[in-house]
Structures are given as structure tokens and as C-alpha cells.
Protein backbone atom coordinates (compact mmCIF):
# COMPACT_ATOMS: atom_id res chain seq x y z
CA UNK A 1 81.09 123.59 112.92
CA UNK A 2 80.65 124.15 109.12
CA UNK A 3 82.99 126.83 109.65
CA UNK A 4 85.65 125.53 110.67
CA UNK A 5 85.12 121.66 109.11
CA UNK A 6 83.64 121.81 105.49
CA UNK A 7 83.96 117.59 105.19
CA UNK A 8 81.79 114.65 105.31
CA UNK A 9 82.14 111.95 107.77
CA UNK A 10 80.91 108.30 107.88
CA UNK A 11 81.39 106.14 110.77
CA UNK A 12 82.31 102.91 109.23
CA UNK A 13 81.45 101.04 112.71
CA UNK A 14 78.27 101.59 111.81
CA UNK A 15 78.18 99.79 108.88
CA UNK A 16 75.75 96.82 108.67
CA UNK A 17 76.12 95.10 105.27
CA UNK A 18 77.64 91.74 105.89
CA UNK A 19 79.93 91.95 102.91
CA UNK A 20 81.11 95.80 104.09
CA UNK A 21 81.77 94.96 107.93
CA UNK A 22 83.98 92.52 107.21
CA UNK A 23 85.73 94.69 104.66
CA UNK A 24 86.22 97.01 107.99
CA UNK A 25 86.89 94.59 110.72
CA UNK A 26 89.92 93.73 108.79
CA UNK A 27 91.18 96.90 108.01
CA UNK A 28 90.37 97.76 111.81
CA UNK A 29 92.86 94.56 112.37
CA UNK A 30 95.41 95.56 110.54
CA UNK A 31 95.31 98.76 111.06
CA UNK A 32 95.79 97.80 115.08
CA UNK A 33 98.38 95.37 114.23
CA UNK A 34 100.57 97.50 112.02
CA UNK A 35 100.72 99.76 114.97
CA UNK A 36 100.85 96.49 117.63
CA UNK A 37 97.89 98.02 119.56
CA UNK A 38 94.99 95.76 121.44
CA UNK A 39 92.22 96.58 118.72
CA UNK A 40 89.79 97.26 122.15
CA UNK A 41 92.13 100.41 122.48
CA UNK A 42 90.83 101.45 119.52
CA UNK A 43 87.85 103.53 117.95
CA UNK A 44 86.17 102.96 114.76
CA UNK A 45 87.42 103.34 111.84
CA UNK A 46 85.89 107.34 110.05
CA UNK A 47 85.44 108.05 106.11
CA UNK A 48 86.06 111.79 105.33
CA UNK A 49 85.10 112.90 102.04
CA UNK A 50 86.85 116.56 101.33
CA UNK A 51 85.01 118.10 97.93
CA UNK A 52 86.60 121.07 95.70
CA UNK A 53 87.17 123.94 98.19
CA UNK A 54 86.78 122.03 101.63
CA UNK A 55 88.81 121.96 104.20
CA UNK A 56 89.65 120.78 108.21
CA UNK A 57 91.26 124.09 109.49
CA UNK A 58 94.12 123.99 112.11
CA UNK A 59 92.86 120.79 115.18
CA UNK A 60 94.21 118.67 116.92
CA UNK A 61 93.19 115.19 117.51
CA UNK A 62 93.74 114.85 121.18
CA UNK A 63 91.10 116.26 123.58
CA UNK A 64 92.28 119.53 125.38
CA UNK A 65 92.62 118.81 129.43
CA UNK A 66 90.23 120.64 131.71
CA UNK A 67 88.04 121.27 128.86
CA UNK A 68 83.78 120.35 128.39
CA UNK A 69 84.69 118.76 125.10
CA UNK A 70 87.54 116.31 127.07
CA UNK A 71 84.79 115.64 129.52
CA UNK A 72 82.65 115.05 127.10
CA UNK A 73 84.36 112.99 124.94
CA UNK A 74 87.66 111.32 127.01
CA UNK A 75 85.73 110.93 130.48
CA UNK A 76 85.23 107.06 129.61
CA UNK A 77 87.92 105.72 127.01
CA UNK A 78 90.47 108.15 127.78
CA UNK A 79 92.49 110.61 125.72
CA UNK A 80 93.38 109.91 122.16
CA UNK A 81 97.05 108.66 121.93
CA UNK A 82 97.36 107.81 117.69
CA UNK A 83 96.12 108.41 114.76
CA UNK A 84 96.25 106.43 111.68
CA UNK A 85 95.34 108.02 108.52
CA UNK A 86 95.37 106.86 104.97
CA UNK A 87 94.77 108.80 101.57
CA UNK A 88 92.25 106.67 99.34
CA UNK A 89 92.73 108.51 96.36
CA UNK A 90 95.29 110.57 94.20
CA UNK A 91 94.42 114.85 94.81
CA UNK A 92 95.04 116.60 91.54
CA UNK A 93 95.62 119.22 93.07
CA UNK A 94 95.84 120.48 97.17
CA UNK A 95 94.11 118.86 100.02
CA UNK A 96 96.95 118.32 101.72
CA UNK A 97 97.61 117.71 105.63
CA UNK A 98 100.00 120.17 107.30
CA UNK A 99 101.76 119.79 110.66
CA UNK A 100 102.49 123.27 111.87
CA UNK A 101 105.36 122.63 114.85
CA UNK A 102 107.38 120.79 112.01
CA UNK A 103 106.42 123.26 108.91
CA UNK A 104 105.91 119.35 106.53
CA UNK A 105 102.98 118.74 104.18
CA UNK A 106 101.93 115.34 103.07
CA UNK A 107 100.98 115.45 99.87
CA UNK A 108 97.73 113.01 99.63
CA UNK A 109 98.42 109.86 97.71
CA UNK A 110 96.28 106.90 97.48
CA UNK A 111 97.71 104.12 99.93
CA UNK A 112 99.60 106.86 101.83
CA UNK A 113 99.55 106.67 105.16
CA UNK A 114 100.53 109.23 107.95
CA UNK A 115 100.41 107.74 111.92
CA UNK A 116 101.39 110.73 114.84
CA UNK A 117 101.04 110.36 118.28
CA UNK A 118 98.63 112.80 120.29
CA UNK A 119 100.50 112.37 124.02
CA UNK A 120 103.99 111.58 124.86
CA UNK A 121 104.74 108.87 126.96
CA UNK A 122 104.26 110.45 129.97
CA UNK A 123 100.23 111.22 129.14
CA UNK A 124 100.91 114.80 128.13
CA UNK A 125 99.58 116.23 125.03
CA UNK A 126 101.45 116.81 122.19
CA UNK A 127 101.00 120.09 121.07
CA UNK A 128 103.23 119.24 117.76
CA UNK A 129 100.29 117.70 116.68
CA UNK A 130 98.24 120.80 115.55
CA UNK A 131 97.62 119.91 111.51
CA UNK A 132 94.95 121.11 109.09
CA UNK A 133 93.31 118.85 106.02
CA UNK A 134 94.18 121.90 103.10
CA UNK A 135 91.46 123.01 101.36
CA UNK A 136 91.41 120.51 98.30
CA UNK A 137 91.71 122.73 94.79
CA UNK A 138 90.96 120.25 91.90
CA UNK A 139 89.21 116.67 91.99
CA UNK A 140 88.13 115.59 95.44
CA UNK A 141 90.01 113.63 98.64
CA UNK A 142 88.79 110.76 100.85
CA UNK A 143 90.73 109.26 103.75
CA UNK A 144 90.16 107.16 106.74
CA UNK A 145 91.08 107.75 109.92
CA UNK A 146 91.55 105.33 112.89
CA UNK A 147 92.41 106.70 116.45
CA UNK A 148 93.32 104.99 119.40
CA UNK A 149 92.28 105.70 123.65
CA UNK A 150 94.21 105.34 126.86
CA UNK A 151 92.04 102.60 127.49
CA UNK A 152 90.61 99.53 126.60
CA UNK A 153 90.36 95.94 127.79
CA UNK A 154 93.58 93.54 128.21
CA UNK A 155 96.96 94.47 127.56
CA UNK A 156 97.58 98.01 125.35
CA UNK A 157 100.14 96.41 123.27
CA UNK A 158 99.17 93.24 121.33
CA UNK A 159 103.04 92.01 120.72
């Protein structure tokens, strides 16, 4: 909805230049490890390119229960649990991402990364979670995100 997400997206999964994927894979790696998640637990890693005046207005990244959209999208890997996110690039000025339930702003700054959890560890959502990508005011803001599923193949936890 252009409305309500003004951003670009690339799926870097999809990414078939030799040189490139294996740029990804390993980032997909270590993103995985730094969290000590089974990379099959994992979905690929998104691009989001935010120009002057665009935004991602108040979302969470979890699925809501009972919904078409979780049937949609958690019906075969499960609900989200992380997300891993990481600034690319300085923001002159706004663009930040804002966690409501806490009232905190993180400020983006290349290498910057900011990991929350979408469900508590009894499978329930975390409704803390509800953040917005600031409009960005001056200059432009790219990120990457890398979420993670209920489920996947061999153990969740890789240590």
C-alpha cells in the first residue's frame, strides 16, 4: 500500500550474480550466527531504500493471529519471531525507526544495527513491537532487514 509504505524493496535472495550471492550468503551467515539461529529458520535477506519524504508508518513485523494476511503468509514457515536490521548509510537528517510501547528512536547510522523479537517465548505476539521507519527529511536511508520463522529444518538454535 503506497499509502501506508512509500519505500523500495529488493529481495536480495533473488540475486543471481555470482559475485553478489555470495556477498549475501555470508551476510545471511552471519547475520544467523550473531543471533545463534539455524540459517533454515530464516528468510532472505530485504534491501529498503527510503528517499526524501518516505516513510513505513506504524507495523509490526509479526503476522496478526486469525488474520487472511497470517494465513497467507505464516500458514507454512510459521510466525516471524526476529528481526535483524542494519542502517547502511548515515541520514542527514530523520528516517528514523520508532518503537512506540517504549517511546525510543534509533537514530539511523551506517553499521547500526537494531534486533527485537516479534513473540515471547511462549509463541505470543509481542505487541511492543509496533515501530514506524520516520519519514526521512534530508539525503536518503537504506537498510536491510533479515527476519526469522517458527520453523525450519534441524535444530532452531545453531549453538
Amino acid at each position: 500500500d503506497k499509502a501506508y509504505r512509500t519505500s523500495t524493496t529488493s529481495d536480495m535472495a533473488l540475486v543471481t550474480d555470482p559475485g553478489d550471492k555470495d556477498i549475501v550468503d555470508r551476510l545471511d551467515h552471519k547475520i544467523a550466527a550473531t543471533l545463534g539461529i539455524n540459517l533454515s529458520y530464516s528468510e532472505g535477506i530485504q534491501a529498503q531504500r527510503y528517499l526524501v519524504g518516505q516513510e513505513f508508518k506504524k507495523h509490526t513485523d509479526y503476522f496478526q493471529p486469525g488474520t487472511e494476511e497470517y494465513q497467507k503468509y505464516a500458514g507454512k514457515r510459521g510466525q516471524r519471531t526476529w528481526t535483524f536490521m542494519v542502517y547502511l548509510n548515515n541520514v542527514a537528517q530523520g528516517g528514523a525507526t520508532k518503537f512506540f510501547a517504549i517511546d525510543k528512536e534509533f537514530q539511523p547510522l551506517c553499521g547500526r544495527a537494531v534486533v527485537w523479537n516479534s513473540l515471547y517465548p511462549d509463541g505470543n505476539v509481542n505487541r511492543n513491537t509496533l515501530h514506524a521507519g520516520l519519514p526521512v527529511k534530508k539525503r536518503e536511508k537504506i537498510i536491510i532487514t533479515k527476519r526469522f520463522r517458527v520453523k525450519g529444518e534441524g535444530p532452531i538454535y545453531s549453538r
